[in-house]
N, C-alpha and C. Protein backbone atom coordinates (compact mmCIF):
# COMPACT_ATOMS: atom_id res chain seq x y z
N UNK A 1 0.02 18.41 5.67
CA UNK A 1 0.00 17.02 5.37
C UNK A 1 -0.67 16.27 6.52
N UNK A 2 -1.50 15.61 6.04
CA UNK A 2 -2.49 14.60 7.18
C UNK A 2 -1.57 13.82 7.59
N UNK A 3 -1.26 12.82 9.32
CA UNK A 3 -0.57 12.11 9.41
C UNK A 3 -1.47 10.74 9.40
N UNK A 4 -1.24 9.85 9.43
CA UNK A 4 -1.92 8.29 9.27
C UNK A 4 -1.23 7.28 10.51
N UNK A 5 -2.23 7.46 11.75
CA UNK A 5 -1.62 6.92 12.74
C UNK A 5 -1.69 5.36 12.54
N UNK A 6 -0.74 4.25 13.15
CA UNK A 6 -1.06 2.75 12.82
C UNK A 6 0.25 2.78 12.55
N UNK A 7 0.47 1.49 12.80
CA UNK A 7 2.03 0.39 12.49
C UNK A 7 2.45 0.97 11.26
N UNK A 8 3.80 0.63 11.56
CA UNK A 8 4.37 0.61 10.04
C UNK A 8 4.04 -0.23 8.87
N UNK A 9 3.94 -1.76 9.87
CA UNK A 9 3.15 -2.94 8.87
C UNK A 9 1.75 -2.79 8.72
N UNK A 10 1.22 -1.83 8.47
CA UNK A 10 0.14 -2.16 8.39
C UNK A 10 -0.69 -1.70 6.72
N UNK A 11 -1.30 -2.03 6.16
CA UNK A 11 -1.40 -1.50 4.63
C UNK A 11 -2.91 -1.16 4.64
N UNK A 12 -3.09 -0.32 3.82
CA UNK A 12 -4.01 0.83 3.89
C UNK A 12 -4.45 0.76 2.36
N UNK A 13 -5.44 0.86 2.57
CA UNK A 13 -6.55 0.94 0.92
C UNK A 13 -7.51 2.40 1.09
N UNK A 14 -7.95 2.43 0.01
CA UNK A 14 -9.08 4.14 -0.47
C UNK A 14 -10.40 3.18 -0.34
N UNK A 15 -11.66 3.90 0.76
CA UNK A 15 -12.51 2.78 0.43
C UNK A 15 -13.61 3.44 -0.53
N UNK A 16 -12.52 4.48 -1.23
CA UNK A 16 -13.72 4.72 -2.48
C UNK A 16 -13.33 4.75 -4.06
N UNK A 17 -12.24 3.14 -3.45
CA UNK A 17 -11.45 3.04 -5.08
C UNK A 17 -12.16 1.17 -5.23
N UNK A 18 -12.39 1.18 -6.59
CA UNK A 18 -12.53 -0.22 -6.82
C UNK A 18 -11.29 -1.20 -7.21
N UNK A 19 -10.24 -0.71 -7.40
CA UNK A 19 -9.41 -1.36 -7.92
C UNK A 19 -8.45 -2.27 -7.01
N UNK A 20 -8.96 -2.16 -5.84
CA UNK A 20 -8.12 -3.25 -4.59
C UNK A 20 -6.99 -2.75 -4.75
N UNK A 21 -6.29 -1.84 -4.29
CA UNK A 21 -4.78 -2.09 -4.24
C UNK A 21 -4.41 -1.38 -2.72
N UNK A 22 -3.37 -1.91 -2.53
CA UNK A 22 -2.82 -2.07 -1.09
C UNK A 22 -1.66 -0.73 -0.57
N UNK A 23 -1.56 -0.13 0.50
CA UNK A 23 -0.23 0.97 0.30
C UNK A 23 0.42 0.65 1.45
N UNK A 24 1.18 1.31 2.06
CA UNK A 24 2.15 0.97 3.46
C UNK A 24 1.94 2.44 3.28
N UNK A 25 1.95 3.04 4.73
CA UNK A 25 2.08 4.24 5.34
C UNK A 25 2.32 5.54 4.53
N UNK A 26 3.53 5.29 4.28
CA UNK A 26 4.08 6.62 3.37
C UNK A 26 4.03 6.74 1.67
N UNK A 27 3.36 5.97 1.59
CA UNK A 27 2.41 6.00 0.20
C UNK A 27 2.34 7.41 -0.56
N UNK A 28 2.84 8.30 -1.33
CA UNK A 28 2.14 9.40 -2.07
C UNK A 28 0.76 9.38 -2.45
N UNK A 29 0.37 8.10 -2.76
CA UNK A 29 -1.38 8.16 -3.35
C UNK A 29 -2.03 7.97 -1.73
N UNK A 30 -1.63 7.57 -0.59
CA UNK A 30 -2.60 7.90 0.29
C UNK A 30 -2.13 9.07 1.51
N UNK A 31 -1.19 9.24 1.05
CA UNK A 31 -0.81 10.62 2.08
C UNK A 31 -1.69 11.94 2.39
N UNK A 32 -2.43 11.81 1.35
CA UNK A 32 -2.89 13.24 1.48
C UNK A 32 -4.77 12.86 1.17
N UNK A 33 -5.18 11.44 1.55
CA UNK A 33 -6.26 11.09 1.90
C UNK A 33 -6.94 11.06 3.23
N UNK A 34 -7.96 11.76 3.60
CA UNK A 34 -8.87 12.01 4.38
C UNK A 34 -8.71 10.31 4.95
N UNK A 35 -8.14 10.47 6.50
CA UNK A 35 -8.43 9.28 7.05
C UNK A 35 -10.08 8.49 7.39
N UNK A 36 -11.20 8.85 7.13
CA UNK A 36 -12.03 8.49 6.89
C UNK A 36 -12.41 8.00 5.86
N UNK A 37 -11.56 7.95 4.62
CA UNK A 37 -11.76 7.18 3.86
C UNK A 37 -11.13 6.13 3.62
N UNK A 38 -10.61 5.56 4.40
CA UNK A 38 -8.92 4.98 4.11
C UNK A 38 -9.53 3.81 5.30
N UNK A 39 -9.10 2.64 4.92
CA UNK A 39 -9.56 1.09 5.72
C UNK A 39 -8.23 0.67 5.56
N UNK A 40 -8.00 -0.24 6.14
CA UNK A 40 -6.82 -1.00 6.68
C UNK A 40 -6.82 -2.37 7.12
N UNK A 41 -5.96 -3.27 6.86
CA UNK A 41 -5.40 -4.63 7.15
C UNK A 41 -4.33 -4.40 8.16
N UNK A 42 -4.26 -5.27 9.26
CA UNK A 42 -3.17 -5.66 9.67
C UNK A 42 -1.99 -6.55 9.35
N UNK A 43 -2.10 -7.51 8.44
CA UNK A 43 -1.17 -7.98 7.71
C UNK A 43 -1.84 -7.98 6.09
N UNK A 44 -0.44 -8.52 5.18
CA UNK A 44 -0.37 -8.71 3.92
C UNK A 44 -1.19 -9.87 3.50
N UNK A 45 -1.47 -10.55 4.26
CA UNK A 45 -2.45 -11.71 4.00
C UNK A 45 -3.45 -11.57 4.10
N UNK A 46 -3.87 -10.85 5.10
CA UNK A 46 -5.45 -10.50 4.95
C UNK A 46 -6.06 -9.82 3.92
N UNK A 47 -4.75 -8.97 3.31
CA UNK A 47 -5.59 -8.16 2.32
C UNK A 47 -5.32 -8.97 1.25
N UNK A 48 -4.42 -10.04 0.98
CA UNK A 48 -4.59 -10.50 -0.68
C UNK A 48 -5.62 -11.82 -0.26
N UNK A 49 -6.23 -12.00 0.96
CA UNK A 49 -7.73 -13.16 1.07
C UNK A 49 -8.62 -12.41 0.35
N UNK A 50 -8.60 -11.11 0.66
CA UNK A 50 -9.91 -10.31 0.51
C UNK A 50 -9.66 -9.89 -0.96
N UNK A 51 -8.29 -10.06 -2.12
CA UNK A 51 -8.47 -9.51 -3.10
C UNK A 51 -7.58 -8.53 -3.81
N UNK A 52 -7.14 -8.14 -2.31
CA UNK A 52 -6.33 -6.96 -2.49
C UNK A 52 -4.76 -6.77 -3.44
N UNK A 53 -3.69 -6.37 -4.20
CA UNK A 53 -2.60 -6.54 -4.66
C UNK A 53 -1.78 -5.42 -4.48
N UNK A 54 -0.55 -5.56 -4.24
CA UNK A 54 -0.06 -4.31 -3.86
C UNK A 54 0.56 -3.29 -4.62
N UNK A 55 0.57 -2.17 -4.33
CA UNK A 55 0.88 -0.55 -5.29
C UNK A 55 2.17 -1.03 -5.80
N UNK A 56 2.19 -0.30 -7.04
CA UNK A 56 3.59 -0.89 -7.79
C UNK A 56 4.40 0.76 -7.57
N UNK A 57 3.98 1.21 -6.66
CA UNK A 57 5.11 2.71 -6.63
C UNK A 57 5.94 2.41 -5.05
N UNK A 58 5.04 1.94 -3.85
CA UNK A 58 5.51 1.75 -2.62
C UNK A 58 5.76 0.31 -2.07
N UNK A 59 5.33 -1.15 -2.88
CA UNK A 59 5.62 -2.23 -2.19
C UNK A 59 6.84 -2.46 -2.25
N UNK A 60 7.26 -2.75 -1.15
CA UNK A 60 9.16 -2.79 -1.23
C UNK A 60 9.27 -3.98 -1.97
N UNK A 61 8.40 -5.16 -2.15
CA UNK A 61 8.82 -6.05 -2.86
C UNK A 61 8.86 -5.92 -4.41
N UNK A 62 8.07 -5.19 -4.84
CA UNK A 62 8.38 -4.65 -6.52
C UNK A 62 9.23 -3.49 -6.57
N UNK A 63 9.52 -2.89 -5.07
CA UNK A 63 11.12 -2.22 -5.43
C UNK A 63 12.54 -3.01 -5.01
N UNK A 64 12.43 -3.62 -4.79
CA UNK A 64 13.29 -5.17 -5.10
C UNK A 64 13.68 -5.50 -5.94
N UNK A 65 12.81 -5.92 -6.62
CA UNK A 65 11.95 -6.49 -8.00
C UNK A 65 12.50 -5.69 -8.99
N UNK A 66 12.81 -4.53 -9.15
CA UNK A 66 12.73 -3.73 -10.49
C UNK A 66 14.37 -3.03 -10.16
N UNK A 67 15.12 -2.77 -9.17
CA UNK A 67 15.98 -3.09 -8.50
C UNK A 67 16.61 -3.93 -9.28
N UNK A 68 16.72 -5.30 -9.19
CA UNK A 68 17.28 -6.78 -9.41
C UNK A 68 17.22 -6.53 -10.94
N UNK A 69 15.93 -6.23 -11.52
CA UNK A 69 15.77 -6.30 -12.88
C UNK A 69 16.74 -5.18 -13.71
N UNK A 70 16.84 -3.76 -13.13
CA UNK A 70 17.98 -2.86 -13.32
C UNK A 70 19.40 -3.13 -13.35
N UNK A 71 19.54 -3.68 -12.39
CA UNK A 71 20.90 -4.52 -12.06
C UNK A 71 21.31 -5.45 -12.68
N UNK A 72 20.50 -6.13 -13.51
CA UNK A 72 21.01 -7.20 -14.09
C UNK A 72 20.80 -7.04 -16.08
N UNK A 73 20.65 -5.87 -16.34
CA UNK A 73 20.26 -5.11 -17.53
C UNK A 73 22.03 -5.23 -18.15
């Protein structure tokens, strides 16, 4: 397994995907991506200026989100 050096805050994109989406570190879809392909933001703001939205498997805020929505089923 490749490791992905950089902050914990820091979110990480494929720069050979078109679909803008954003990961945090321990991501399954970028774990096992060639760090040369892989670009990075230092915060969450920079990447939704540029476009970006975040993975619906690793943003803790849509596991919150779906969380709350379970819970209240």
């Amino acid at each position: 397994m490749k490791s992905i050096k950089g902050s914990e805050d820091m979110f990480y994109y494929s720069k050979n995907s078109r679909n803008k989406i954003i990961h945090v570190r321990g991501c399954h879809y970028i774990k096992n991506t060639d760090k040369a392909k892989l670009g990075d933001f230092k915060t969450i703001a920079a990447a939704y200026r540029e476009g970006y939205n975040p993975c619906h498997h690793c943003s803790n805020i849509l596991k919150l989100y779906r969380k709350e929505k379970k819970k209240n089923r």
